[in-house]
C-alpha atoms as a PDB file:
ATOM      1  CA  UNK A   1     -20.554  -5.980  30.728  1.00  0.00           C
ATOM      2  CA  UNK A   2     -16.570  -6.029  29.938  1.00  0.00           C
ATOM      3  CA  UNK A   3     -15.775  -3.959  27.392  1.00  0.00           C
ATOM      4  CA  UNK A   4     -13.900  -5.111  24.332  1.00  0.00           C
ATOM      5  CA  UNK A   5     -10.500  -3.976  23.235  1.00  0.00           C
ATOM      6  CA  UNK A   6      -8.378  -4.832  20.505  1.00  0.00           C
ATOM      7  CA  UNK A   7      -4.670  -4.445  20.168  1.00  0.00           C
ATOM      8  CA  UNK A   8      -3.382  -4.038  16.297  1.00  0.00           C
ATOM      9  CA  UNK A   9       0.489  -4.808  17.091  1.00  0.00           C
ATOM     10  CA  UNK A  10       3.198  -6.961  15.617  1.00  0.00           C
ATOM     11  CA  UNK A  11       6.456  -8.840  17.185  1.00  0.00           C
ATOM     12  CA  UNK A  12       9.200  -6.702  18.381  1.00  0.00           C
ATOM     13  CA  UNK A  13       6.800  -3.335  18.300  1.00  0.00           C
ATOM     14  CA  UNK A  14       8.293  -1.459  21.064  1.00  0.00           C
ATOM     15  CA  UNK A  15       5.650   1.234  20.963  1.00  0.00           C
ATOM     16  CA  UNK A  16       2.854  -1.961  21.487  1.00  0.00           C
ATOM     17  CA  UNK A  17       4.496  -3.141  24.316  1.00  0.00           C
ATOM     18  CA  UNK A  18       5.330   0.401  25.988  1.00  0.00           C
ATOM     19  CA  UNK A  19       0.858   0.792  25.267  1.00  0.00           C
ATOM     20  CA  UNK A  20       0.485  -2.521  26.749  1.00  0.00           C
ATOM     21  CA  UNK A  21       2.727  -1.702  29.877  1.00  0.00           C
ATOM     22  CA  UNK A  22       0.145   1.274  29.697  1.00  0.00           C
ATOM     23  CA  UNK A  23      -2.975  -0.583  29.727  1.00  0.00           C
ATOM     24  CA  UNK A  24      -1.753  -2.642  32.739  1.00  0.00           C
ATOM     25  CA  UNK A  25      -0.654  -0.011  34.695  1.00  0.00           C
ATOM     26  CA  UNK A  26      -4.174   1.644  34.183  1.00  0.00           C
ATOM     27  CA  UNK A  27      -5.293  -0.895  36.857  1.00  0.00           C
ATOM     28  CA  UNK A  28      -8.740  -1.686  35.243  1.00  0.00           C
ATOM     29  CA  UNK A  29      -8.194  -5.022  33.519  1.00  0.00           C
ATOM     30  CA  UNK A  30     -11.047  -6.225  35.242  1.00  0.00           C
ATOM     31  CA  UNK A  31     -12.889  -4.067  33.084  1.00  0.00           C
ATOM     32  CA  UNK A  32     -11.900  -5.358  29.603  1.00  0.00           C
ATOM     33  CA  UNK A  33     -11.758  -8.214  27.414  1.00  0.00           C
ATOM     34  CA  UNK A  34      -8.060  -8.202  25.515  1.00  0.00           C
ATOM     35  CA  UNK A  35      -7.332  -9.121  22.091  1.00  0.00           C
ATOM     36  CA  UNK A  36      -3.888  -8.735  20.147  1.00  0.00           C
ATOM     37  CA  UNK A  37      -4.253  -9.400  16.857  1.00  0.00           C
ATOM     38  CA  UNK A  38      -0.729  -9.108  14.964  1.00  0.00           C
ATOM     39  CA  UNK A  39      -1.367  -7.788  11.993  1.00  0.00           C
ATOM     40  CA  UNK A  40       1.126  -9.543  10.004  1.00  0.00           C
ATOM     41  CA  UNK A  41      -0.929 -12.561  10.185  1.00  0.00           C
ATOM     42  CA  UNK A  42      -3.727 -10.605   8.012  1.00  0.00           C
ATOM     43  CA  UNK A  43      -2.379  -8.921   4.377  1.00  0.00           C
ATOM     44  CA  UNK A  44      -5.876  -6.766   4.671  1.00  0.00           C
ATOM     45  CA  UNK A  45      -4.447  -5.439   8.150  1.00  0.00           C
ATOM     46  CA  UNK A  46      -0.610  -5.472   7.300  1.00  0.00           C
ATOM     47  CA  UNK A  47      -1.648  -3.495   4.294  1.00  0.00           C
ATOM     48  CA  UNK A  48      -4.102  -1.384   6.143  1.00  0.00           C
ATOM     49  CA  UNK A  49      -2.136  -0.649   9.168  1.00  0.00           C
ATOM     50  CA  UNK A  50       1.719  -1.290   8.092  1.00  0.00           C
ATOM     51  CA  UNK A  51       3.803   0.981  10.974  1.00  0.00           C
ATOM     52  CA  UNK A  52       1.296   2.528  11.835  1.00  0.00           C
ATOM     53  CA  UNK A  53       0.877   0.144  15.184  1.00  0.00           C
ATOM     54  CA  UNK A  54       0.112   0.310  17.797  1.00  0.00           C
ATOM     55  CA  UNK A  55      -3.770   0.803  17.023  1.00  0.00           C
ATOM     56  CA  UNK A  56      -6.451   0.212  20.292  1.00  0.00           C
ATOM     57  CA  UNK A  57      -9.879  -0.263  19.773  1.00  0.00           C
ATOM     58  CA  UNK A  58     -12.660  -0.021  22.681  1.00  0.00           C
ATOM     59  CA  UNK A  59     -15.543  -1.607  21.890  1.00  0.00           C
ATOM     60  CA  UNK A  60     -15.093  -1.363  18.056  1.00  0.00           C
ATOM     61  CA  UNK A  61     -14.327   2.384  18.028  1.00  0.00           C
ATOM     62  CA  UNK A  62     -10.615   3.704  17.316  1.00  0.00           C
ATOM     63  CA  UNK A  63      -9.396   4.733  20.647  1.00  0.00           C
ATOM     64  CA  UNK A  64      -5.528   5.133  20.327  1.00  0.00           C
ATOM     65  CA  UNK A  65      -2.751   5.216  17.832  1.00  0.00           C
ATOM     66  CA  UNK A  66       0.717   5.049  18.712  1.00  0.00           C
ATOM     67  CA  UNK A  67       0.945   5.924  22.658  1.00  0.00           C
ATOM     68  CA  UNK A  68      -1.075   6.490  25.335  1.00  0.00           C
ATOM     69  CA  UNK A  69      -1.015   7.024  29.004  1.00  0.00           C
ATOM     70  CA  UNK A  70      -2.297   4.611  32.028  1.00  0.00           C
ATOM     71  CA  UNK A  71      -4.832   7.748  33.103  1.00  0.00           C
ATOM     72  CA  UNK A  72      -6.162   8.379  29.170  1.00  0.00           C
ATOM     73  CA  UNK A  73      -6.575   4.617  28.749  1.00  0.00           C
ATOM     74  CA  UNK A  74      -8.815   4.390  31.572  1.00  0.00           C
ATOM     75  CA  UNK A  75     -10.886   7.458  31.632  1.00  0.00           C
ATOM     76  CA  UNK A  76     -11.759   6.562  27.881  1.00  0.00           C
ATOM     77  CA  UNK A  77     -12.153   3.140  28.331  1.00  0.00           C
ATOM     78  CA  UNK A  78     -14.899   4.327  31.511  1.00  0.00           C
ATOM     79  CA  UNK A  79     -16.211   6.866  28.777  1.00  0.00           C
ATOM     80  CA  UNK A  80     -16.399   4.397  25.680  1.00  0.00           C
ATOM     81  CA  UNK A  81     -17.854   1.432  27.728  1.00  0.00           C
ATOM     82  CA  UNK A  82     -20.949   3.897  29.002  1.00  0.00           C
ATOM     83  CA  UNK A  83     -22.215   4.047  25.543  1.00  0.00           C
END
């Protein structure tokens, strides 16, 4: 079963689309199911997450804030989808 992970990110983030470049260059996206939610379509999730993007979820479970690395994104996203 894919695992699930959600992007929290917003247009023009440069920090989303550097953890995005991540994520792709993990080489694994056979392995996931992708959703970007922008968070200024919410006022619960603008409010609750504000700057503070990018946010990554794995299978419901905070995995990442801000950055991340192709290698970290993969060995957690093996590690999270195990459970």
């Amino acid at each position: 079963m894919k695992a699930q992970v959600i992007l929290y990110t917003r247009p023009g983030c440069h920090l989303c689309e550097e953890a995005k470049q991540q994520m792709r260059a993990a080489d694994c996206e056979d392995d996931y199911i992708l959703e970007e939610v922008d968070i200024d379509d919410d006022a619960h999730l603008k409010e609750r997450y504000g700057w503070e993007i990018p946010v990554i979820f794995i299978n419901n479970v905070k995995a990442f804030k801000y950055r991340l690395t192709a290698e970290e994104f993969k060995a957690k996203l093996k590690r999270m989808s195990c459970k």
